[in-house]
Protein backbone atom coordinates (compact mmCIF):
# COMPACT_ATOMS: atom_id res chain seq x y z
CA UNK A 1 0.00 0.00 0.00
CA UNK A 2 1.55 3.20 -1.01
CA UNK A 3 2.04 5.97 1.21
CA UNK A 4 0.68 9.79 0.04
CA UNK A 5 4.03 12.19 -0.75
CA UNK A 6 3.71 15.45 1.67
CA UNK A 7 2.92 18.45 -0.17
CA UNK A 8 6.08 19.81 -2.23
CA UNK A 9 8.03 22.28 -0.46
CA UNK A 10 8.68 24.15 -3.77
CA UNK A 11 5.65 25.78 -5.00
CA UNK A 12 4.94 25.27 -8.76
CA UNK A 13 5.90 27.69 -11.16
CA UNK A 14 7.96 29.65 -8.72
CA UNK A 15 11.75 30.79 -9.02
CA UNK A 16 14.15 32.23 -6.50
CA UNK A 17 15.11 35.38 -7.97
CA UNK A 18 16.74 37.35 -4.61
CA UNK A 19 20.76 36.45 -6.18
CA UNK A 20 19.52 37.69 -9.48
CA UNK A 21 18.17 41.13 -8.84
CA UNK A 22 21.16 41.55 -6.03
CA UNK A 23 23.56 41.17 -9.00
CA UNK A 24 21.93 43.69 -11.33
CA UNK A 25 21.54 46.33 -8.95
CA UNK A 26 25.15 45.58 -8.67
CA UNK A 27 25.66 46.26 -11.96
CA UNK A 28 23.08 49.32 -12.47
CA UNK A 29 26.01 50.69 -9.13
CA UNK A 30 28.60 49.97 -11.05
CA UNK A 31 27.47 51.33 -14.23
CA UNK A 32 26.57 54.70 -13.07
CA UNK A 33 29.83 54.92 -11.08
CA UNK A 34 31.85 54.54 -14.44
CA UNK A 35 29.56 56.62 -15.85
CA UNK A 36 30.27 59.37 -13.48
CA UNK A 37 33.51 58.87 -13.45
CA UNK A 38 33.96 58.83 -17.52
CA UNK A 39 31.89 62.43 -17.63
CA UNK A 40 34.03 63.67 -15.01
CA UNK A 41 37.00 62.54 -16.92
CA UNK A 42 36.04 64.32 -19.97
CA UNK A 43 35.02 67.55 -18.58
CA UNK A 44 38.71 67.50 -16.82
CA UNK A 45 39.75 66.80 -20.18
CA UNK A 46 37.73 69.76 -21.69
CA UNK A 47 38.72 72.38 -19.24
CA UNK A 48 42.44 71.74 -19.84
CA UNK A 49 41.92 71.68 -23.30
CA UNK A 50 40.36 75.20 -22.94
CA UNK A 51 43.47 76.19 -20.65
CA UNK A 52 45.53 74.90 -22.74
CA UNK A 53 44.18 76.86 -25.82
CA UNK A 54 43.58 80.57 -23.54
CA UNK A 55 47.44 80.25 -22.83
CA UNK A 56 48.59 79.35 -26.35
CA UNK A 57 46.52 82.70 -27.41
CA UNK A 58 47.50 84.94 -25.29
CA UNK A 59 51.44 83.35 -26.06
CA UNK A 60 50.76 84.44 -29.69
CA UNK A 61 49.16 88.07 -28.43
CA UNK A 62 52.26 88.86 -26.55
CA UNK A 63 54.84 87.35 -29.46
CA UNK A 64 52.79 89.69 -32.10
CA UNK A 65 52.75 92.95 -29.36
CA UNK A 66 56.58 92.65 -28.64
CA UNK A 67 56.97 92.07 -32.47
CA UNK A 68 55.18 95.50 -33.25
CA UNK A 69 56.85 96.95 -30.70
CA UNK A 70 60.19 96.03 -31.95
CA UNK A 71 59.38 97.04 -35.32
CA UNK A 72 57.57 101.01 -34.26
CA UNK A 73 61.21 100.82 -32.36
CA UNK A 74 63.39 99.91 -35.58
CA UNK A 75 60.57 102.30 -38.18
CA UNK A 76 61.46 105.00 -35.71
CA UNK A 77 65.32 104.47 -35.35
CA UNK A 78 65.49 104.29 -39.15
CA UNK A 79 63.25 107.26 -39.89
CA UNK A 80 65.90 108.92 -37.41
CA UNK A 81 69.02 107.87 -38.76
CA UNK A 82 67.44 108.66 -41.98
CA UNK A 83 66.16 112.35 -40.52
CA UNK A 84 69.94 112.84 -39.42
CA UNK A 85 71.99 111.87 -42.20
CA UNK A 86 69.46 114.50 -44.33
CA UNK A 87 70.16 117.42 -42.07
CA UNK A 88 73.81 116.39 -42.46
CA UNK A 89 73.76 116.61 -46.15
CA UNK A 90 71.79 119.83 -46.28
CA UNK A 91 73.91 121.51 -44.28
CA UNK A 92 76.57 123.20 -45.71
CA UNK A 93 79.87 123.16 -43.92
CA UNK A 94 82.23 125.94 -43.17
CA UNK A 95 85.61 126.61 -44.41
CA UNK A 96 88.69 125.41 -42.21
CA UNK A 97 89.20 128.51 -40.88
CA UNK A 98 86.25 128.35 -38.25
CA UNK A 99 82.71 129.32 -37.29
CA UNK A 100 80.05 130.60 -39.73
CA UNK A 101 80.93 134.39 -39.91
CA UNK A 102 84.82 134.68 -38.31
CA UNK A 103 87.92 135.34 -39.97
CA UNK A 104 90.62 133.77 -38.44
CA UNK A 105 94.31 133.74 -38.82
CA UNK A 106 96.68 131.32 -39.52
CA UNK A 107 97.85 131.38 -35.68
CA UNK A 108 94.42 130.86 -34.62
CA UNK A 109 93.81 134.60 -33.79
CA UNK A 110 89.94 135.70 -34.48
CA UNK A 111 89.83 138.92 -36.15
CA UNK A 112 86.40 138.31 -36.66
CA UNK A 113 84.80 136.85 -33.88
CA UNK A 114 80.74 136.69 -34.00
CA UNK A 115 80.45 135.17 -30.06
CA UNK A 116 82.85 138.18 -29.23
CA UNK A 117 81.96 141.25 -31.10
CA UNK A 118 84.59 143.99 -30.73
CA UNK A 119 86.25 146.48 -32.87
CA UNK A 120 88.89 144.49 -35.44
CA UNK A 121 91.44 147.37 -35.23
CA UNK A 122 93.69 145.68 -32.34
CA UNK A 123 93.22 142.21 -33.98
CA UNK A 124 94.26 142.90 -37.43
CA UNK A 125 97.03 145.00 -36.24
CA UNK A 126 98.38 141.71 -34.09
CA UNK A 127 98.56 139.58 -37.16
CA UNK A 128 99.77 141.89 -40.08
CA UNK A 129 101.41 139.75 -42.92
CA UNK A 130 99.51 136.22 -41.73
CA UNK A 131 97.31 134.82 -44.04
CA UNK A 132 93.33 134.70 -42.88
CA UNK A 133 90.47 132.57 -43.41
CA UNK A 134 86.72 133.66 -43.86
CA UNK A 135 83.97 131.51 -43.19
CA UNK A 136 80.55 132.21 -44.42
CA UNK A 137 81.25 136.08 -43.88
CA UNK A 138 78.45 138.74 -44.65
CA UNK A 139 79.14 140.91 -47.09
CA UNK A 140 77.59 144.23 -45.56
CA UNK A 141 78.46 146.65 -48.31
CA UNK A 142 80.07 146.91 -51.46
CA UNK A 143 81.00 150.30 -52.40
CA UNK A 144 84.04 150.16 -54.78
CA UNK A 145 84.23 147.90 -57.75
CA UNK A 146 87.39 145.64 -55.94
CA UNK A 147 86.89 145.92 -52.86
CA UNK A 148 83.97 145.40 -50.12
CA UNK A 149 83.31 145.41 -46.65
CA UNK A 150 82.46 142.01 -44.48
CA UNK A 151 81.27 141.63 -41.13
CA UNK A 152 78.52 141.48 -38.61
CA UNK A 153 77.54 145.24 -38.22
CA UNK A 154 79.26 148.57 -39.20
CA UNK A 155 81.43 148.69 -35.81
CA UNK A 156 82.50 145.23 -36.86
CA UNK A 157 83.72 145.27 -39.69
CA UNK A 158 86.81 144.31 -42.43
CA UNK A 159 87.64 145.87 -45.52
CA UNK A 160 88.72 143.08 -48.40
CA UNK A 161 90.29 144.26 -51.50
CA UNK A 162 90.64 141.81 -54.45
CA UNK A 163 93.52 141.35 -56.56
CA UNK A 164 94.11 139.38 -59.32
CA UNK A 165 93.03 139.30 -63.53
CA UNK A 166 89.59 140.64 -63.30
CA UNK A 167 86.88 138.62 -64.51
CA UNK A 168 88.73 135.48 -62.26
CA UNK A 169 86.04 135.65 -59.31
CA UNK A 170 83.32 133.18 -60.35
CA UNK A 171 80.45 134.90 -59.49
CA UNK A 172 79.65 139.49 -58.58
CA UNK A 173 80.04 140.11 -55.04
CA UNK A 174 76.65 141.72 -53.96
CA UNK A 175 75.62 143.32 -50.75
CA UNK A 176 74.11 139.87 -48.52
CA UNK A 177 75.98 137.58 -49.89
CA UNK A 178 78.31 135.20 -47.61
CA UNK A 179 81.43 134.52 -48.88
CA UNK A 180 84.64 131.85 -48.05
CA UNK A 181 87.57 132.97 -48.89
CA UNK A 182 91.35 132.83 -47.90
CA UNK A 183 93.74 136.13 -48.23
CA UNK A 184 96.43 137.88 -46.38
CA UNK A 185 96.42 140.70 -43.97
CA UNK A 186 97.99 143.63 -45.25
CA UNK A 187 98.99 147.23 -43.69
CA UNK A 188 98.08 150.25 -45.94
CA UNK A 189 98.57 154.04 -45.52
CA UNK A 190 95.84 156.93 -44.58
CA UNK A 191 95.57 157.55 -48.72
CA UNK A 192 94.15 153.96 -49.35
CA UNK A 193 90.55 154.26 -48.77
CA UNK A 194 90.51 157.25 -51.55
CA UNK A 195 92.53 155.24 -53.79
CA UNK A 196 90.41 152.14 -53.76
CA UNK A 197 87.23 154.53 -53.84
CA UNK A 198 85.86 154.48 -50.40
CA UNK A 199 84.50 158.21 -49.22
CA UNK A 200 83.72 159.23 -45.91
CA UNK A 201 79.78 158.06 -46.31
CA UNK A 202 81.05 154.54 -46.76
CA UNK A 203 83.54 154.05 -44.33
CA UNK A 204 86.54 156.11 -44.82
CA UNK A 205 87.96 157.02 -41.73
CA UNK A 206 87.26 153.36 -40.02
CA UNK A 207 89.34 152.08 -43.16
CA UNK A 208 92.09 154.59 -42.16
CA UNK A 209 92.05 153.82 -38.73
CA UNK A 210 91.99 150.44 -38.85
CA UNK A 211 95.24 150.63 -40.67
CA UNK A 212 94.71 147.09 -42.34
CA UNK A 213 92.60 145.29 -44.63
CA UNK A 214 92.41 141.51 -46.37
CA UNK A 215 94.22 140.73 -49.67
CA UNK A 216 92.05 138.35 -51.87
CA UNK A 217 92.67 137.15 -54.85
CA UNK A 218 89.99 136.54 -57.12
CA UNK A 219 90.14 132.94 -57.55
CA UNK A 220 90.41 132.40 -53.72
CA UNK A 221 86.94 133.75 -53.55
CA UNK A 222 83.77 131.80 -53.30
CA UNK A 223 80.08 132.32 -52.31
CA UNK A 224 78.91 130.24 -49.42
């Protein structure tokens, strides 16, 4: 006689599923971790990407600033040297003997000093016989046809009597020019002034006082 089974412990149709949904959630954990993690990862990546990129920029900015700069500096250094060496050209340079507007002798003595104004009677009797150079002198008047007076005003003032062929000076000696020339001091007696044409109205007596005057020859002579 068989014996009735007890009822099955196991009900029918049912499965154990507390491992399985312990695993997934698991995995769901895990998942969103890594997925945190990755985002995190690329917006680390981004940002230094960006930093990267800001300092590369502003790297360029300064190179291109300093490069300007440097250039402005060498435009401007050129446009001076070039401003300079113009002036120098344009400029026309004295004669040996010194300053625009002095006569000096061979032993250095101003006769015709334009920082020192003074009466040239005492200086062209100290070098009588030396030769003299001119410099861009004035030519205040010119009242005889070989001969004219230079200088800064009438109380300074040197008489210069050509010499030579006439027709030898390259250009007519007019009242305003300035002149360069090189002569020799020479002594002369109270009748010169009326023997080279010079009356009292142009200078007569100072000519006689001064007891001197400037040899130049012709071809010595040029305009400034």
């Amino acid at each position: 006689m068989s014996t009735p089974s007890g009822p099955d412990p196991t009900p029918r149709g049912a499965t154990s599923v507390g491992p399985e949904r312990s695993n997934r959630k698991r995995l769901l954990v895990l998942g969103a971790v890594l997925l945190v993690a990755l985002i995190a990862l690329l917006l680390l990546l981004s940002r230094c990407g960006n930093d990267d990129e800001d300092a590369a920029s502003g790297s360029a900015a300064s190179t291109s600033s300093s490069s300007g700069a440097s250039s402005s500096s060498g435009a401007s250094s050129s446009s001076s040297a070039i401003g300079s060496a113009s002036g120098t050209a344009g400029s026309s340079a004295p004669a040996a003997g010194g300053a625009p507007s002095s006569i000096v002798a061979d032993d250095g003595t101003a006769v015709l000093d334009p920082a020192a104004p003074a009466d040239p009677t005492a200086a062209l009797a100290g070098v009588s016989g030396q030769g003299v150079t001119g410099s861009a002198v004035q030519v205040l008047s010119v009242p005889a046809d070989e001969g004219f007076w230079v200088g800064t005003s009438d109380t300074q003032r040197v008489w210069v009597q050509l010499t030579g062929t006439a027709g030898e000076s390259p250009y007519q000696v007019r009242q305003g020019d300035r002149v360069d020339f090189t002569g020799t001091v020479v002594a002369h007696d109270p009748g010169f002034a009326a023997t080279v044409g010079v009356d009292d109205a142009e200078g007569a007596a100072q000519l006689t006082a001064q007891a001197q005057h400037i040899e130049v020859d012709r071809a010595a002579l040029a305009l400034s």
